[in-house]
C-alpha atoms as a PDB file:
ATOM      1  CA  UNK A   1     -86.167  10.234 -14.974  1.00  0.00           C
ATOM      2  CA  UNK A   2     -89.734  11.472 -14.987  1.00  0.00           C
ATOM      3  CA  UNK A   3     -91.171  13.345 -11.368  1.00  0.00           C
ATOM      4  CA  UNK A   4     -93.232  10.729  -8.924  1.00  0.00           C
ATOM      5  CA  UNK A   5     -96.952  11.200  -9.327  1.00  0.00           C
ATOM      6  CA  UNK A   6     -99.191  12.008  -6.393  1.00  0.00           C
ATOM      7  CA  UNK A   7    -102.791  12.331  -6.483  1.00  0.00           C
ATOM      8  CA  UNK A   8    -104.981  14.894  -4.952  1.00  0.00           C
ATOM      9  CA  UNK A   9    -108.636  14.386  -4.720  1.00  0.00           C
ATOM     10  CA  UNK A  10    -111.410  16.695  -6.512  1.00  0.00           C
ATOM     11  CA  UNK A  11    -112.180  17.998  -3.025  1.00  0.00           C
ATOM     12  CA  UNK A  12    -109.078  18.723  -1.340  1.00  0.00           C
ATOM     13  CA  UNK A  13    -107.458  20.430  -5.057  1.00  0.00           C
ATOM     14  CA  UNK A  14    -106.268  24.315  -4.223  1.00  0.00           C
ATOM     15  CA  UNK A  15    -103.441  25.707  -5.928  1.00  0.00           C
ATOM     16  CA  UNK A  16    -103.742  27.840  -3.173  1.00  0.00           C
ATOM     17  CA  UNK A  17    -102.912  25.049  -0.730  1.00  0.00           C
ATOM     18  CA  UNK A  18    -101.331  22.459  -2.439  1.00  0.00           C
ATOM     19  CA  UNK A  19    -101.032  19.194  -0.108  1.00  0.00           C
ATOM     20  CA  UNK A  20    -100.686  15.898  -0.246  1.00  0.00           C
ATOM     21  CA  UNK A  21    -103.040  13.223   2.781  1.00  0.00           C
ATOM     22  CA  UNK A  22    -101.861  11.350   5.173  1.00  0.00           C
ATOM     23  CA  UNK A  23    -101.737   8.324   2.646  1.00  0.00           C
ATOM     24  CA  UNK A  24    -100.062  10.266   0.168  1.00  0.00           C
ATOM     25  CA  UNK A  25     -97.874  11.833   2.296  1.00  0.00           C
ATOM     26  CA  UNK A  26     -96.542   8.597   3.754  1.00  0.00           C
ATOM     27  CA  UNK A  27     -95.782   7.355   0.187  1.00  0.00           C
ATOM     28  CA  UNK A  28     -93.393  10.453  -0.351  1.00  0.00           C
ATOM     29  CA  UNK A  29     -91.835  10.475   3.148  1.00  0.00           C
ATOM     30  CA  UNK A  30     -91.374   7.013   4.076  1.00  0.00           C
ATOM     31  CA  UNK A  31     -91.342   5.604   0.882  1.00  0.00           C
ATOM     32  CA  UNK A  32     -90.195   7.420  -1.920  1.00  0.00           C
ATOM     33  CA  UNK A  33     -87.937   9.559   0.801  1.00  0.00           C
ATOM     34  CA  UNK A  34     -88.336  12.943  -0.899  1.00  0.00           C
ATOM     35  CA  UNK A  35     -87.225  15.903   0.530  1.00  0.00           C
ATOM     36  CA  UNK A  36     -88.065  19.469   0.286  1.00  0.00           C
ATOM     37  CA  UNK A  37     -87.236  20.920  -3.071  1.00  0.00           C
ATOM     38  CA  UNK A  38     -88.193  17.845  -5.020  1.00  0.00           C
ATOM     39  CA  UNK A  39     -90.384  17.826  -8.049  1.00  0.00           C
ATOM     40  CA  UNK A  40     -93.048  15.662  -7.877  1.00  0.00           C
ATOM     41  CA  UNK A  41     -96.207  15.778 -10.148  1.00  0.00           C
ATOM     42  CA  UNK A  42     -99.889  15.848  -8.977  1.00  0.00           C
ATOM     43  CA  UNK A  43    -103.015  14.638 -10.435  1.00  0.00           C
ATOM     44  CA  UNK A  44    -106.753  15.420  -9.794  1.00  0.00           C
ATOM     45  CA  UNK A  45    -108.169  12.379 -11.176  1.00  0.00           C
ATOM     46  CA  UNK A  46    -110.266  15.514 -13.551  1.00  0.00           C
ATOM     47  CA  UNK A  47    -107.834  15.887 -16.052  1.00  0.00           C
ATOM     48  CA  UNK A  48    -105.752  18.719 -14.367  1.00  0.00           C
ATOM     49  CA  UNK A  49    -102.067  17.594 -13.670  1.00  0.00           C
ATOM     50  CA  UNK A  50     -99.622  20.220 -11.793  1.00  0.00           C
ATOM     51  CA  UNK A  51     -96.068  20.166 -11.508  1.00  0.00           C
ATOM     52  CA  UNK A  52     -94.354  21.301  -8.249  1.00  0.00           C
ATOM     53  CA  UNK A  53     -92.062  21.681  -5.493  1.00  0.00           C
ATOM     54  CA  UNK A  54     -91.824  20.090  -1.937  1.00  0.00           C
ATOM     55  CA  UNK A  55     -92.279  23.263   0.314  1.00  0.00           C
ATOM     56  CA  UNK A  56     -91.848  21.412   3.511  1.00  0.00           C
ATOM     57  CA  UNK A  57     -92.129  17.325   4.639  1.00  0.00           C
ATOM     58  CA  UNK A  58     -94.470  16.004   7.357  1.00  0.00           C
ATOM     59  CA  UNK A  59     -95.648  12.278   7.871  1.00  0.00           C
ATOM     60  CA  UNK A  60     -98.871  13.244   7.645  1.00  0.00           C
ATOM     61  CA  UNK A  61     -99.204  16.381   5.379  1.00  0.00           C
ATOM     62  CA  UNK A  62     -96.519  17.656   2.359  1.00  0.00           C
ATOM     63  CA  UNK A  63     -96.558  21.212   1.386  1.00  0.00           C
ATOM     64  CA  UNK A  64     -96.558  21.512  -2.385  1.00  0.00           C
ATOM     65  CA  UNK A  65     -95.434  24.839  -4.573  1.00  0.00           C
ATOM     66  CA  UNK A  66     -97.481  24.753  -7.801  1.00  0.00           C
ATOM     67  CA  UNK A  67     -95.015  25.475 -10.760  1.00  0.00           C
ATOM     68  CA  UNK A  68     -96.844  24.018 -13.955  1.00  0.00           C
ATOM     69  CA  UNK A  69    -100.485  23.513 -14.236  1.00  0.00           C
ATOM     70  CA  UNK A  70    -101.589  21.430 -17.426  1.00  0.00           C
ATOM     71  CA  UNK A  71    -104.872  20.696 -18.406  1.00  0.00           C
ATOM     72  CA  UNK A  72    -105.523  17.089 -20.222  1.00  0.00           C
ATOM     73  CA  UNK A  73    -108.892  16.398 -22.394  1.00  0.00           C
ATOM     74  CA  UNK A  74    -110.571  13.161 -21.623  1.00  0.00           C
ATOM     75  CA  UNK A  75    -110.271  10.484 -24.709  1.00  0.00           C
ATOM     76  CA  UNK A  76    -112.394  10.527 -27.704  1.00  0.00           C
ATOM     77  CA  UNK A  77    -114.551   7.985 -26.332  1.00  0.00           C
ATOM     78  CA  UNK A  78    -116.048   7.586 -23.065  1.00  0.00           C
ATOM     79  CA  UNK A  79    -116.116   3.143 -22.878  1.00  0.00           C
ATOM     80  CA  UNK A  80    -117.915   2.058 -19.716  1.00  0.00           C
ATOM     81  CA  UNK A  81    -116.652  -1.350 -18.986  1.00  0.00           C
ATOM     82  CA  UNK A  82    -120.007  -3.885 -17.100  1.00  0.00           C
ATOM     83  CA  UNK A  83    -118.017  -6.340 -15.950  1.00  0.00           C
ATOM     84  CA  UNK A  84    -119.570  -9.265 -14.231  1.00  0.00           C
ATOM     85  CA  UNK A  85    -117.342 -10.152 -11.303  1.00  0.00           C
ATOM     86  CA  UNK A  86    -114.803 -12.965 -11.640  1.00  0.00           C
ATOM     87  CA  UNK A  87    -113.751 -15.315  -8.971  1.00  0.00           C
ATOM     88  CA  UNK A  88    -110.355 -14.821  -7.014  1.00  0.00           C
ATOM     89  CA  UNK A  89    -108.277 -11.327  -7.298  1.00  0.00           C
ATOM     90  CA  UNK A  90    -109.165 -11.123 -11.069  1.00  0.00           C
ATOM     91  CA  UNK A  91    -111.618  -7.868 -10.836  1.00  0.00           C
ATOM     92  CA  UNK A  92    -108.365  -6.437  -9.338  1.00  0.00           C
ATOM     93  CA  UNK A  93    -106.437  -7.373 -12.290  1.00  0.00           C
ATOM     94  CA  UNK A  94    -109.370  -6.115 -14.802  1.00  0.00           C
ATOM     95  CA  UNK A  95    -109.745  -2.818 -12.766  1.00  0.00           C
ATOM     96  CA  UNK A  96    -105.899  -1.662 -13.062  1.00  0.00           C
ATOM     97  CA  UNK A  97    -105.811  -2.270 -16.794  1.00  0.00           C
ATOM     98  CA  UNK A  98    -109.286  -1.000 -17.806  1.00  0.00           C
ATOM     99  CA  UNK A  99    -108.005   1.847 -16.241  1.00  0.00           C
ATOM    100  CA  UNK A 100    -104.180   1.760 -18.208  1.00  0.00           C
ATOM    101  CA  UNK A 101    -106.576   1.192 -20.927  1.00  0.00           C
ATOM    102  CA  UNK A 102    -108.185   4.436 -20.659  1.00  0.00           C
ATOM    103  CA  UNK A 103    -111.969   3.128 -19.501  1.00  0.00           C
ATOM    104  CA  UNK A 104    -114.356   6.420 -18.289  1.00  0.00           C
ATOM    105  CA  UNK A 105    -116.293   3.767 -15.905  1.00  0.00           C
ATOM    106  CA  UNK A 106    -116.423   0.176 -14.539  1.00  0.00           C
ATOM    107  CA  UNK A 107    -119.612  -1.231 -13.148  1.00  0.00           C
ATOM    108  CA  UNK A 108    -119.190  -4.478 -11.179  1.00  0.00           C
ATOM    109  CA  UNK A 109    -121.986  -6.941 -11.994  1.00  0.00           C
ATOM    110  CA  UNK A 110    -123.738  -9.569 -10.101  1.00  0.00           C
ATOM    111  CA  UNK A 111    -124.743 -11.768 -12.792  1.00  0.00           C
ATOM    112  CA  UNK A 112    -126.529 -15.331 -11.960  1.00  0.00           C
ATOM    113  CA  UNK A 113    -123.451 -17.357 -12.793  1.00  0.00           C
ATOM    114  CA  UNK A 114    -121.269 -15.349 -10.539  1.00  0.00           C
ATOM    115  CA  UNK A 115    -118.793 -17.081  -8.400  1.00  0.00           C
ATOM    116  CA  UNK A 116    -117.927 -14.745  -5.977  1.00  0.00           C
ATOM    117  CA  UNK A 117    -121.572 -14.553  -3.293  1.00  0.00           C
ATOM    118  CA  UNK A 118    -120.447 -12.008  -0.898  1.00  0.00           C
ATOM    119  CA  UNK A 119    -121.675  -9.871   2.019  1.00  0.00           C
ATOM    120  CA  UNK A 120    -122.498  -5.932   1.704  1.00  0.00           C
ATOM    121  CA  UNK A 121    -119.976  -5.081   3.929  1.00  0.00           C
ATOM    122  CA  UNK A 122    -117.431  -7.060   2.392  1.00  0.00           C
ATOM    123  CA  UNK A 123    -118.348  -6.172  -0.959  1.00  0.00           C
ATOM    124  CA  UNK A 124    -117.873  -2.397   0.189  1.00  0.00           C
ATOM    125  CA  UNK A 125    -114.130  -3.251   1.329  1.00  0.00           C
ATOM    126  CA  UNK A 126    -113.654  -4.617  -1.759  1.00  0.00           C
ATOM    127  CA  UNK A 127    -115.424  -1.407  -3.388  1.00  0.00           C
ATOM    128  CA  UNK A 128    -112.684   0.708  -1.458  1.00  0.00           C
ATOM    129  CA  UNK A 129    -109.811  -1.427  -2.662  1.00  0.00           C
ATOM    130  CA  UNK A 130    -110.807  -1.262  -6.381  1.00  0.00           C
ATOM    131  CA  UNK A 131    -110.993   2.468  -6.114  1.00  0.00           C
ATOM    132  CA  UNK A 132    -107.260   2.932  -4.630  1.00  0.00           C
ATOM    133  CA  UNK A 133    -106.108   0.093  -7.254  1.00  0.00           C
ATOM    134  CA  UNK A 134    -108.083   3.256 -10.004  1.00  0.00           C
ATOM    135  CA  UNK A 135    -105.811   5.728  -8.269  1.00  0.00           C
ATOM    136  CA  UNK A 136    -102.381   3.263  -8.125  1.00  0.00           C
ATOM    137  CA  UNK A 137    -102.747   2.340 -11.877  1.00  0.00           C
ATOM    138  CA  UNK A 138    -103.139   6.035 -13.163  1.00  0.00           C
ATOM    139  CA  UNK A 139    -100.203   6.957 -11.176  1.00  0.00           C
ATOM    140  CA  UNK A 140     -98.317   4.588 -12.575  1.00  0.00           C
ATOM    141  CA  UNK A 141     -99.195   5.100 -16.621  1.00  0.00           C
ATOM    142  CA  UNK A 142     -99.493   8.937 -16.245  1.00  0.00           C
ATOM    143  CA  UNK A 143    -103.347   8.945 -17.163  1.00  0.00           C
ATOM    144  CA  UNK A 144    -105.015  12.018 -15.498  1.00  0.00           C
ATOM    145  CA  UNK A 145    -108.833  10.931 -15.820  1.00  0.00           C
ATOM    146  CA  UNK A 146    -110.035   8.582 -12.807  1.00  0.00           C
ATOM    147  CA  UNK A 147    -112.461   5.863 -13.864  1.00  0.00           C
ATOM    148  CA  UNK A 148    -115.862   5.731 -11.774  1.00  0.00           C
ATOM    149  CA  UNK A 149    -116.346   2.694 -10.425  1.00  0.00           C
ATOM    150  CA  UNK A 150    -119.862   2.155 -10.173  1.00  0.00           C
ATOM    151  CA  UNK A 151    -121.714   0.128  -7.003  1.00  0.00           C
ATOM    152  CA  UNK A 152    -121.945  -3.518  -7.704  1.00  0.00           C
ATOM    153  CA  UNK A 153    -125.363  -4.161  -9.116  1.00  0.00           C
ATOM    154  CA  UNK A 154    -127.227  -6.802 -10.781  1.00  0.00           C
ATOM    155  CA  UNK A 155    -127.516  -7.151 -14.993  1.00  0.00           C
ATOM    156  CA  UNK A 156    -131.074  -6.252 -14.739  1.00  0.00           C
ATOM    157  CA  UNK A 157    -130.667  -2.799 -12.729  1.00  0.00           C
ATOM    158  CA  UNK A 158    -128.046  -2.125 -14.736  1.00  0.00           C
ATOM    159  CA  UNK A 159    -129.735  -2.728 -17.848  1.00  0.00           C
ATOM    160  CA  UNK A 160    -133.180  -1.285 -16.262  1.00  0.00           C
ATOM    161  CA  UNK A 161    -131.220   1.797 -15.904  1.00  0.00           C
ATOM    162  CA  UNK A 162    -129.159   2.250 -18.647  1.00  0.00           C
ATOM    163  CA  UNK A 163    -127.412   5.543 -19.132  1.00  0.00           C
ATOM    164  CA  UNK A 164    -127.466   6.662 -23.050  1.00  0.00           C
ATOM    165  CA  UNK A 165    -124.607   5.174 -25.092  1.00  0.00           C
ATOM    166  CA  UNK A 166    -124.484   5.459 -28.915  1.00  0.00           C
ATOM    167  CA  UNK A 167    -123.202   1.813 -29.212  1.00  0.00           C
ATOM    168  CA  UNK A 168    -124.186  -1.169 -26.885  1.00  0.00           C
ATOM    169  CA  UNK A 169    -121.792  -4.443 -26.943  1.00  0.00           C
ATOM    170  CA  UNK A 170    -122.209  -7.834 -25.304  1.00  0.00           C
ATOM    171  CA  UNK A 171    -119.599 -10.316 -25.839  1.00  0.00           C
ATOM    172  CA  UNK A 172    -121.016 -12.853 -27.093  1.00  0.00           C
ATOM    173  CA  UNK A 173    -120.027 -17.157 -27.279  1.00  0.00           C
ATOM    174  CA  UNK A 174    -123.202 -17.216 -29.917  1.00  0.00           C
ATOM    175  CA  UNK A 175    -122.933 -17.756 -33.432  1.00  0.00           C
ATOM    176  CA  UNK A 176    -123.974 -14.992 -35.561  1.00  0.00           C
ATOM    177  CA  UNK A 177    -122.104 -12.363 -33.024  1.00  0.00           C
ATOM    178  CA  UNK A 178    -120.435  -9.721 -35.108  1.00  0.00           C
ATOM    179  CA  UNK A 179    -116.751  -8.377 -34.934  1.00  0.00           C
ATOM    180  CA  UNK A 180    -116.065  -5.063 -33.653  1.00  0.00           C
ATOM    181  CA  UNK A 181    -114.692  -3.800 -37.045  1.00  0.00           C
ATOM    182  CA  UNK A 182    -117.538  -4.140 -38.276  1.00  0.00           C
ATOM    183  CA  UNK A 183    -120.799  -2.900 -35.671  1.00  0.00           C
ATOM    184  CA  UNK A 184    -117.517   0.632 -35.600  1.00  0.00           C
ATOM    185  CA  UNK A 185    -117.905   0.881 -39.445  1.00  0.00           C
ATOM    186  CA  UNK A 186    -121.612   0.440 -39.346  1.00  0.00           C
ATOM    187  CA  UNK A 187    -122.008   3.457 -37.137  1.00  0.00           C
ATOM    188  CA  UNK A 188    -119.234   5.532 -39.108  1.00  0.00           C
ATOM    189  CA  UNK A 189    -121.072   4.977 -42.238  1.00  0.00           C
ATOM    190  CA  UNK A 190    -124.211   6.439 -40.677  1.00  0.00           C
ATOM    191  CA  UNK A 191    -123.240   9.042 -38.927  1.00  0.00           C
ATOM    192  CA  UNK A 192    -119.457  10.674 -40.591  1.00  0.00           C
ATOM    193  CA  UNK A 193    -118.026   9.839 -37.005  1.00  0.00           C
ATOM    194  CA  UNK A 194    -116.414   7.569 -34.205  1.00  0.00           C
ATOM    195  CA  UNK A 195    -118.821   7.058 -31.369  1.00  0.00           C
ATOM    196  CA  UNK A 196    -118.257   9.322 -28.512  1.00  0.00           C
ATOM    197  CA  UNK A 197    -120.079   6.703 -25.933  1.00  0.00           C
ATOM    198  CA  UNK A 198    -119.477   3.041 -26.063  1.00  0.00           C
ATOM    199  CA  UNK A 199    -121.015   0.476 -22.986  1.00  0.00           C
ATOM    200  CA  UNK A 200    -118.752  -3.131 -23.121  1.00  0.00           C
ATOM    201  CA  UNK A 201    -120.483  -5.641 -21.279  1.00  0.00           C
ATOM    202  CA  UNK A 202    -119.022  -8.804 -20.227  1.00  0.00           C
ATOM    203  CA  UNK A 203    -120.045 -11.908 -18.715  1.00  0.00           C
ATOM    204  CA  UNK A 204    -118.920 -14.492 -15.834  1.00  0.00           C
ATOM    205  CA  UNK A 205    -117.324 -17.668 -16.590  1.00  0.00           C
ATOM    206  CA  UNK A 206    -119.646 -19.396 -18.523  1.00  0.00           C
ATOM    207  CA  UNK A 207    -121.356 -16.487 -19.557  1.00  0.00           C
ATOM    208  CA  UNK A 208    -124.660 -14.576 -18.888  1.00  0.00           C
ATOM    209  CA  UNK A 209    -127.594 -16.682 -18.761  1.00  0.00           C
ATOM    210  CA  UNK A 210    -129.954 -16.629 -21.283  1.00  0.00           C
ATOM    211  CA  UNK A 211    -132.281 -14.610 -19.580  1.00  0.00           C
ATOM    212  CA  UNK A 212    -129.455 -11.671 -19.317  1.00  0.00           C
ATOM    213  CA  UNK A 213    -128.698 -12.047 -22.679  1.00  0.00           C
ATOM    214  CA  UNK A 214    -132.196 -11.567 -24.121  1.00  0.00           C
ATOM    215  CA  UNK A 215    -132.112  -8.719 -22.024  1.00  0.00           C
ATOM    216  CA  UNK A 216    -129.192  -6.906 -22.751  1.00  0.00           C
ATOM    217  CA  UNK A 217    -130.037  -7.939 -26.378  1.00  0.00           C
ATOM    218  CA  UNK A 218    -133.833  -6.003 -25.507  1.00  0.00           C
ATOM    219  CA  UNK A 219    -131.639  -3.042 -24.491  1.00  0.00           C
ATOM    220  CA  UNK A 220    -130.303  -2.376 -27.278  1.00  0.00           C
ATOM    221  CA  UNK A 221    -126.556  -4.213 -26.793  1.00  0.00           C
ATOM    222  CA  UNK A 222    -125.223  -5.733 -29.880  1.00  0.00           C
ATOM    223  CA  UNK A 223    -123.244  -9.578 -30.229  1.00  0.00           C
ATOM    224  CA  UNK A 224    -119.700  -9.333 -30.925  1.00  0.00           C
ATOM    225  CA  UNK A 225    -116.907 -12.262 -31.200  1.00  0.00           C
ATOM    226  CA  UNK A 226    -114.023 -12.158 -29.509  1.00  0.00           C
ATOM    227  CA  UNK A 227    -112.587 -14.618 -31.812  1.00  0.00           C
ATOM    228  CA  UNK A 228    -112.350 -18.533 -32.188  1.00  0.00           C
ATOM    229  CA  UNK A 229    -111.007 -18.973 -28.647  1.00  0.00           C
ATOM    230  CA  UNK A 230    -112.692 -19.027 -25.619  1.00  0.00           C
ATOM    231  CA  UNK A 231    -111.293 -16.267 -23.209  1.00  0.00           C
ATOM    232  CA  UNK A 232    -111.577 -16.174 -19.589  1.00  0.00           C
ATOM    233  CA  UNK A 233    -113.414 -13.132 -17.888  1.00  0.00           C
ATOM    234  CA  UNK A 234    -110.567 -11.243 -17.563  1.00  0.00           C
ATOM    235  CA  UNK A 235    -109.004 -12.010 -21.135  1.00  0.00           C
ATOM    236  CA  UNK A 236    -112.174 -10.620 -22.479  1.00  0.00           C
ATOM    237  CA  UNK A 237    -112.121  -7.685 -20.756  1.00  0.00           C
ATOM    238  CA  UNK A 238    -108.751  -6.747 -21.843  1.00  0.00           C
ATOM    239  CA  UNK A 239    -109.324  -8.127 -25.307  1.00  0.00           C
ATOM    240  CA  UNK A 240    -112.257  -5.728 -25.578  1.00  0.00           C
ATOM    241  CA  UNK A 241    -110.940  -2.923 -24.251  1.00  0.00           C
ATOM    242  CA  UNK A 242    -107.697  -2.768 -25.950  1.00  0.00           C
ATOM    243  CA  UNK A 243    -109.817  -3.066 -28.951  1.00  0.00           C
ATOM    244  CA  UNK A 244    -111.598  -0.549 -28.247  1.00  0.00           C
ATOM    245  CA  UNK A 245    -109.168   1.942 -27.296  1.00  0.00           C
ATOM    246  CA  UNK A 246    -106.887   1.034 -30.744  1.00  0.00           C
ATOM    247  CA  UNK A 247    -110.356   1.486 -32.980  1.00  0.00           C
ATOM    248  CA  UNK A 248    -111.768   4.698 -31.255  1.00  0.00           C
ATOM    249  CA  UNK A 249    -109.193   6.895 -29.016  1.00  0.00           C
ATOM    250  CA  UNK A 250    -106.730   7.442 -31.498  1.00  0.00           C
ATOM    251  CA  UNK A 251    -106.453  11.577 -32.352  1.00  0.00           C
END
């Protein structure tokens, strides 16, 4: 049976003082009921993964002995995931398996067609949850790189500030939109490699509007299928993603 996973934030990491929060630490006390001398395993969310040893138990604070420190290298590819924001718990959904699917980053987008019209405050809680539902999901499939996820913004500040990828994607409902195979092989033929930076941007139900479309398509984002059948927001994501992750993070 393989040790529990913790994780340990960038800015409270020290071998020297290995501890787990309050949250944390309730999980292993009142949950998990560990006890001192248990194994557990801890994360940063950076790549760096330690196994140790319960020292001593509080509700509020667990003393960790570092045993095993192991250093994992991020994937081949760093995919950033634009996702525009579906209606009901589905971001939720999208967020925990872009991130068992080995995403770098998730932006949340406000497109036009977006269902979900919501207050900055709100949209802040919901900003927390996604980023514990990060944390949850790469405890659970042992990945040691955290996903950012991004401030919601709107297609056109994302696009107006576009950070460099080599290859731009856009699903795409239009005819004439190409398959992944082949925009991958295109840029493998041109340059002897697998692109180290991919951006996967996906619409609302319904789509982007034309206008976000022409201008994703002005930044640089290429039309691909994702097949005959028309997928729901969340479908798409994980359609595209696990795609992605098959074509470009093998080793």
């Amino acid at each position: 049976m393989s040790a529990h996973r913790f994780y340990i934030s960038p800015a409270r990491w020290s071998l020297k003082a290995l501890t787990l929060d309050e949250r944390e630490s309730h999980h292993c006390v009142d949950v998990l009921r560990l006890a001192p001398g248990s194994r557990v395993v801890v994360f940063n969310g950076q790549g760096l993964e330690v196994t140790a040893e319960i020292l001593s138990v509080e509700k509020s604070q667990v003393r960790l002995k570092p045993l095993l420190t192991v250093k994992t290298q991020p994937l081949p590819c760093g995919i950033t995931l634009a996702q525009a924001v579906p209606k009901g718990k589905n971001m939720d959904l999208i967020i925990q398996k872009a991130t068992e699917l080995g995403a770098a980053k998730i932006v949340p987008l406000l497109s036009e067609r977006t269902v979900v019209q919501v207050d900055p405050a709100d949209f802040q809680r919901r900003l927390e949850k996604w980023r514990l539902i990060v944390v949850e999901a790469a405890k659970q499939c042992g990945q040691n790189w955290l996903p950012q996820v991004a401030d919601p913004v709107t297609p056109k500040q994302f696009l107006g500030e576009l950070d460099r990828f080599e290859v731009l994607l856009i699903a795409s409902l239009q005819e004439g939109a190409r398959s992944f195979k082949s925009v991958l092989k295109d840029f493998l033929d041109q340059h002897g490699r697998s692109p180290s930076s991919v951006l996967m941007l996906i619409g609302p139900e319904g789509d982007f509007t034309p206008a976000e479309s022409a201008l994703a398509k002005t930044a640089g984002c290429i039309p691909v299928t994702l097949g005959p059948i028309v997928l729901r927001a969340e479908t798409a994501a994980l359609f595209s993603l696990s795609v992605l992750s098959y074509e470009l993070q093998g080793r």
